[in-house]
Protein backbone atom coordinates (compact mmCIF):
# COMPACT_ATOMS: atom_id res chain seq x y z
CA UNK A 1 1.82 1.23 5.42
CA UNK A 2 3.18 -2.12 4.18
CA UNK A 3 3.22 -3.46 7.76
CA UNK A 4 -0.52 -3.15 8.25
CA UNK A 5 -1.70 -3.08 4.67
CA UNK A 6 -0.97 -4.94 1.25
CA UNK A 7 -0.12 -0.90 -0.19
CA UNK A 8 2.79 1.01 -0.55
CA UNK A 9 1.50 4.37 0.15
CA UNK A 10 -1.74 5.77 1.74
CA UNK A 11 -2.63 7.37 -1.60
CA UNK A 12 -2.49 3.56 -2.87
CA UNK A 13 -5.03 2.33 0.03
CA UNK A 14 -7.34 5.49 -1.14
CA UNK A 15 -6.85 4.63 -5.17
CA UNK A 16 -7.65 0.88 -4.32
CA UNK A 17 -11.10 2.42 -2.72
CA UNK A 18 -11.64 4.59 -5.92
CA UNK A 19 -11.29 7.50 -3.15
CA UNK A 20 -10.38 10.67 -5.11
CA UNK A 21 -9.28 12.86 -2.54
CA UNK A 22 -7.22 16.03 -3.82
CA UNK A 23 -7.85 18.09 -1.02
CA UNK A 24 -8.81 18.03 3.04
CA UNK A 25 -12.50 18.63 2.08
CA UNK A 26 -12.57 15.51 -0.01
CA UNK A 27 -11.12 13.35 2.22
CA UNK A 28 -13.68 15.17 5.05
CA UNK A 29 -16.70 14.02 2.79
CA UNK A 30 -16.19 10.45 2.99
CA UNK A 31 -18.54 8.96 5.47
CA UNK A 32 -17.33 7.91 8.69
CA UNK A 33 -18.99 4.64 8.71
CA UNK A 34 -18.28 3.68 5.03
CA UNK A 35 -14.36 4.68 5.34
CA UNK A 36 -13.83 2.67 8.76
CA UNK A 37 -15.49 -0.84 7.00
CA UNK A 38 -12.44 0.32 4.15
CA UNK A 39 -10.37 0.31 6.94
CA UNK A 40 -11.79 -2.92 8.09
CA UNK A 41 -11.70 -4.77 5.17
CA UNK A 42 -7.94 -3.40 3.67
CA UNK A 43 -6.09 -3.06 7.29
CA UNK A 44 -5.39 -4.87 10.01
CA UNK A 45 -6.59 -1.61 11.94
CA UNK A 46 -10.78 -1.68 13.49
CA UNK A 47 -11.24 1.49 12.21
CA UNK A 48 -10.20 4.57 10.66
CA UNK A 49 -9.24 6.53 13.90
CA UNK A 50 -7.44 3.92 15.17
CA UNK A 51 -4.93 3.86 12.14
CA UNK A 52 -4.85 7.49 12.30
CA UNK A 53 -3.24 7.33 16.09
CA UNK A 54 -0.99 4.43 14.72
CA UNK A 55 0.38 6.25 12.15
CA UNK A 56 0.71 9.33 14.68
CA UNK A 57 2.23 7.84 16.98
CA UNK A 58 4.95 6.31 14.78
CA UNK A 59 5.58 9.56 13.25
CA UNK A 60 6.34 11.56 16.39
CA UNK A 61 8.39 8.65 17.29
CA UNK A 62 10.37 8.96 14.02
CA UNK A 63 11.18 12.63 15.29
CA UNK A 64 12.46 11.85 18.32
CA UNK A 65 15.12 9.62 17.79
């Protein structure tokens, strides 16, 4: 996170947003165009999906090694 944001954690990044997301359909009710400007704005990602993959990708290669 700290590589391509100025937070610790991805709960941080949602706090910092005044997201409260304490499940999978509260994160799902965020609009799509609202939570990619976030993304924008507090990332050095263009959008939300693009993090997402980022973060993805890193993880599975965290598994392999």
């Amino acid at each position: 996170m700290n590589q391509h944001t100025n937070f610790d954690s991805f709960d941080e990044l949602l706090a910092f947003g005044n997201y409260i997301v304490n499940s999978e359909e509260d994160f799902l009710a965020i609009p799509d165009n609202e939570f990619d400007l976030f993304i924008v704005k507090n990332t050095d990602f263009p959008d939300w999906q693009t993090m997402l993959d980022s973060a993805y990708s890193k993880y599975l290669e965290s598994c392999l090694r």
